[in-house]
Protein backbone atom coordinates (compact mmCIF):
# COMPACT_ATOMS: atom_id res chain seq x y z
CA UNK A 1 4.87 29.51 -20.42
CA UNK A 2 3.45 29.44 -17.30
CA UNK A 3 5.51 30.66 -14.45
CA UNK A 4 6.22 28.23 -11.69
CA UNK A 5 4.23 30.47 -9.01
CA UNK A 6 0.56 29.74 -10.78
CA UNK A 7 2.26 25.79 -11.51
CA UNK A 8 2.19 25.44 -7.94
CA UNK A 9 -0.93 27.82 -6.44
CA UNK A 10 -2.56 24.99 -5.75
CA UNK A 11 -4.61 24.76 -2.61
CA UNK A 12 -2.71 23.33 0.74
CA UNK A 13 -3.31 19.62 1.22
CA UNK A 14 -5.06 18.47 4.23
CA UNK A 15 -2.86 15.87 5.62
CA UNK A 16 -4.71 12.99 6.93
CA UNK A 17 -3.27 11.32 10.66
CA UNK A 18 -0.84 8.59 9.84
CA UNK A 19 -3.24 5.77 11.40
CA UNK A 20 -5.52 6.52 8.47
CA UNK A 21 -2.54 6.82 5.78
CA UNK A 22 -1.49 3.51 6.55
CA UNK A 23 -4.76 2.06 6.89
CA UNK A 24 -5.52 3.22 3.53
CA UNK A 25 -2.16 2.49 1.65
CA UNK A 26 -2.69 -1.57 3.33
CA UNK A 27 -6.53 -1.53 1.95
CA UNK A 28 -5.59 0.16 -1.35
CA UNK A 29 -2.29 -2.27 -2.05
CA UNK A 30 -3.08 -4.11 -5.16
CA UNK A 31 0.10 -5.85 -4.71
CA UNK A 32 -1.15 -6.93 -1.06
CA UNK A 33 -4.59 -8.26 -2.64
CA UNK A 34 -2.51 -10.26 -4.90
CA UNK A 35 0.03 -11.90 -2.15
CA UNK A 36 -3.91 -12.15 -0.05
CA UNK A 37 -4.73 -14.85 -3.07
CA UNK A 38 -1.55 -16.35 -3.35
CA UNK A 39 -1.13 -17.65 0.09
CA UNK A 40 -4.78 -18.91 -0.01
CA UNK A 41 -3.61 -20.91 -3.61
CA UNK A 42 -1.30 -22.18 -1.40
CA UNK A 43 -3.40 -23.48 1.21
CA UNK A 44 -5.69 -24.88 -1.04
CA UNK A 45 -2.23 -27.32 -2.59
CA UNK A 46 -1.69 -28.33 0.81
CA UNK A 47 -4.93 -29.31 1.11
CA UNK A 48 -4.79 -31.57 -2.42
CA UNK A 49 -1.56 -32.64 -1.45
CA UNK A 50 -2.57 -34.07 1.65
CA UNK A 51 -5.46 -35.54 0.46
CA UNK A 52 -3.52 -38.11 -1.62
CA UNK A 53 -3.00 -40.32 1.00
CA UNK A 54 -6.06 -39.75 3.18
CA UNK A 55 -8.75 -41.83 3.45
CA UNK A 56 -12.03 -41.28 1.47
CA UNK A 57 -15.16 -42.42 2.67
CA UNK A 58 -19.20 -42.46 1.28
CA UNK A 59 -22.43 -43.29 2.82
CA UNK A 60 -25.21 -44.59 0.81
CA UNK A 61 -28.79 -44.94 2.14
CA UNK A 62 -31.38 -46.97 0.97
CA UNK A 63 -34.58 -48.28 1.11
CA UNK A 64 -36.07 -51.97 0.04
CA UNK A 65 -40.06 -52.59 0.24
CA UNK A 66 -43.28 -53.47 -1.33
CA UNK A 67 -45.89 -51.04 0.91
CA UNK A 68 -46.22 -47.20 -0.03
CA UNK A 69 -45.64 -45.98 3.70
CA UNK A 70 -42.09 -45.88 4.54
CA UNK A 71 -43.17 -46.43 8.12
CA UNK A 72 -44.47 -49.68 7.11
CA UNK A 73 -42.39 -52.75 8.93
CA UNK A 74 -41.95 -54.37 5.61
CA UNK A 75 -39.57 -51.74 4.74
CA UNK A 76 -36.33 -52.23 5.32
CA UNK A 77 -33.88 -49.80 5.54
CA UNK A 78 -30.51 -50.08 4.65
CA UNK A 79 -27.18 -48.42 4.51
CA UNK A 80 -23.44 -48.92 3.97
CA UNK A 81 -20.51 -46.95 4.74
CA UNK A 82 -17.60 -47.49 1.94
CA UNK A 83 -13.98 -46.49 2.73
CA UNK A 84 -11.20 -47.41 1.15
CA UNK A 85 -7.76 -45.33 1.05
CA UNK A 86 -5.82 -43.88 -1.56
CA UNK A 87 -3.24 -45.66 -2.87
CA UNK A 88 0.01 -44.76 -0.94
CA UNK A 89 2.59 -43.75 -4.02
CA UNK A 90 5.66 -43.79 -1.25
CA UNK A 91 7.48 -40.63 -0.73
CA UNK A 92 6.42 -39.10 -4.06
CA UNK A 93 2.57 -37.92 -2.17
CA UNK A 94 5.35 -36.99 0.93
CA UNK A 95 7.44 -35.01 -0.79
CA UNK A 96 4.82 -33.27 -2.70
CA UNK A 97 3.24 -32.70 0.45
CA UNK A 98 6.63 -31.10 1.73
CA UNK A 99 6.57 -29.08 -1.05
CA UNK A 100 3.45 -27.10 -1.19
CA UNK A 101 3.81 -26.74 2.74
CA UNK A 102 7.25 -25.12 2.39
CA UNK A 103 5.35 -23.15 -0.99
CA UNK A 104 2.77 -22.01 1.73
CA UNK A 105 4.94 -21.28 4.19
CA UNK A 106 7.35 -19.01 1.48
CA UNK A 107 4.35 -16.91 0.25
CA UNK A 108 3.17 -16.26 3.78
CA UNK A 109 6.42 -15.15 4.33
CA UNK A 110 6.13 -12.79 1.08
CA UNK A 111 2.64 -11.38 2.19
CA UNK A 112 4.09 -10.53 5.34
CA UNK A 113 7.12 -8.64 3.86
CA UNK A 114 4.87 -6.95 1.32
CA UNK A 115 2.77 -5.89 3.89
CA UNK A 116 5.64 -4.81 5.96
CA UNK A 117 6.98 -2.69 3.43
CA UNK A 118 4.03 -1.39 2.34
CA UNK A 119 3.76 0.48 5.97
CA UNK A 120 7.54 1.59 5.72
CA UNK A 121 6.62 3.52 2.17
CA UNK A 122 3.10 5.02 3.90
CA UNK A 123 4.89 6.05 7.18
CA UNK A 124 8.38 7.48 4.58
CA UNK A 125 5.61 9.36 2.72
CA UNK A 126 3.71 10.96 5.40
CA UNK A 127 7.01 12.22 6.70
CA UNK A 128 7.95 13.06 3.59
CA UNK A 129 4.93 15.23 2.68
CA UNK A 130 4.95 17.17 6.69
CA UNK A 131 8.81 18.10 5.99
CA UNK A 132 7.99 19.01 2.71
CA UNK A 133 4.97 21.38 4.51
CA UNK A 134 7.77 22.84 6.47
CA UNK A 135 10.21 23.93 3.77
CA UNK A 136 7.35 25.36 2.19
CA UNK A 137 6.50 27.53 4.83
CA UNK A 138 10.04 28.23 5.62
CA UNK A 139 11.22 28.77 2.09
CA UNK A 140 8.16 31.11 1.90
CA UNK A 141 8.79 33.34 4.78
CA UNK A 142 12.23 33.75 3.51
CA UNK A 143 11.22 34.70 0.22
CA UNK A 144 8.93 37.14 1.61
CA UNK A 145 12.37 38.76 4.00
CA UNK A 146 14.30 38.54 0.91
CA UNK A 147 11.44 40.94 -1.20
CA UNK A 148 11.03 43.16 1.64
CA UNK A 149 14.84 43.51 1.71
CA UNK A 150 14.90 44.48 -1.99
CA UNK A 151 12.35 46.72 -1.89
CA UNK A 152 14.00 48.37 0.83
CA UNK A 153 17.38 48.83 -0.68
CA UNK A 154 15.89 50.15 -4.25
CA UNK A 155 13.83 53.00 -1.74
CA UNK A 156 17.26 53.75 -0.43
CA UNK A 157 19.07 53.67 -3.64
CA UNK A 158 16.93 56.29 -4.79
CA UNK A 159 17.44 58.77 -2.02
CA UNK A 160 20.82 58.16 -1.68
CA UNK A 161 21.58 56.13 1.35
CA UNK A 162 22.56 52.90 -0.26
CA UNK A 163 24.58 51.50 -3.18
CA UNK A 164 23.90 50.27 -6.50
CA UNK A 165 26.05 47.50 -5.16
CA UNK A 166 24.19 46.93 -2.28
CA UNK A 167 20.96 46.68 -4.36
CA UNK A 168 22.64 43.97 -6.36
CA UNK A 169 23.08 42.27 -3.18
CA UNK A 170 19.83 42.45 -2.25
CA UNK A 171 18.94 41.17 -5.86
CA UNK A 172 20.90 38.03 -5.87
CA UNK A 173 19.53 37.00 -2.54
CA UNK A 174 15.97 37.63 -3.95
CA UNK A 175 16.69 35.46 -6.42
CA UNK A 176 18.37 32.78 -4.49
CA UNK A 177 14.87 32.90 -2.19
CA UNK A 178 12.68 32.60 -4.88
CA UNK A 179 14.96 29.81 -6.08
CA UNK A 180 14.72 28.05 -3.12
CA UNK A 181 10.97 28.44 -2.64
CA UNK A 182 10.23 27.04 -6.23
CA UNK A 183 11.99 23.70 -5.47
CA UNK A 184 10.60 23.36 -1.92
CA UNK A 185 6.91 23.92 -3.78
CA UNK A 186 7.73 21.62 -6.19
CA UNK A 187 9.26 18.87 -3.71
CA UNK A 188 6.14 19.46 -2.07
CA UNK A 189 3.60 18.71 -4.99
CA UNK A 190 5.64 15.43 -5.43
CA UNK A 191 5.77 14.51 -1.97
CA UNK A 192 2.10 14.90 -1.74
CA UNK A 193 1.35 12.81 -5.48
CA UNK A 194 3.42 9.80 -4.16
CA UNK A 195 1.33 9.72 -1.06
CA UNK A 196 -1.72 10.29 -2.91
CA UNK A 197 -0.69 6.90 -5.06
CA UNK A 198 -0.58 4.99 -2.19
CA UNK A 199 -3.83 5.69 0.12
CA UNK A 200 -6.23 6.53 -2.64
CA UNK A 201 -8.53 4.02 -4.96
């Protein structure tokens, strides 16, 4: 099995700045494209909706004549406007109306908060991933005390000047270190995947 040192070696991630995080997590949200169509479903009921008890109207053009020029005086030209309205069906086209306004208005509403909490989980996950960066460095400098403390101790177990005891010491808190250092590592590598999910295609 691999040991969790080479799991990890992998190289540092550049963080991008946190304009460009969000930026990307808001273009890359499939669940933001989604809410994008719903709201303009929406519109598009109102618009049906309201058009049950608008008017319609049509223009027809024509021309009557017996000469081939349509210049010709003999020509007469002729049009007619039609209207007539839709038949009023009472509050039924009102309430439907109502409805798909108050459907609009609810999935705007849901864009909005989808949107909204897409930016919380970018900005969470940028912070996430630079204290992550931090307890990786930190957990790695104190790795690197707690080595240099070991190997110092086993030097002066063998000439004399320290304990078997003492080395023991020096062992556990090596251990502890490298301990600590794994887990920061790997809370880094996820901190930096979940991030990656959000701002790339």
């Amino acid at each position: 099995m691999l040991s969790l040192d080479l799991l990890f070696l992998k190289r540092h991630y550049k963080l991008p700045p946190l304009e460009d995080v969000v930026y990307d997590a808001l273009i890359n949200s499939e669940l933001i494209k989604i809410n994008h169509n719903l709201v303009a479903i929406s519109k598009d009921k109102i618009k049906i909706a309201m058009s049950s008890f608008l008017p319609q109207i049509s223009l027809n053009v024509g021309v009557v004549g017996t000469g081939i020029s349509y210049l010709n005086p003999q020509n007469i030209l002729f049009g007619a406007i039609n209207g007539f309205l839709s038949l009023f069906n009472g509050f039924k086209d009102v309430n439907e109306y109502k409805k798909a306004k108050l459907q609009s208005e609810a999935t705007y509403l849901q864009r909005e908060d989808v949107i909204m909490n897409t930016i919380i989980s970018a900005v969470n996950s940028y912070n996430n991933v630079e204290k992550s960066i931090e307890d990786k460095k930190l957990a790695g400098l104190n790795y690197s005390v707690a080595e240099k403390k070991f190997k110092q101790k086993k030097l002066e177990v063998e000439v004399g000047s320290a304990t078997d005891t003492d080395l023991l010491k020096a062992m556990s808190e090596l251990e502890k270190a490298e301990s600590i250092k794994q887990k920061a590592e790997y809370k880094y590598s996820v901190s930096v995947e979940t991030l990656k999910m959000l701002i790339e295609k």
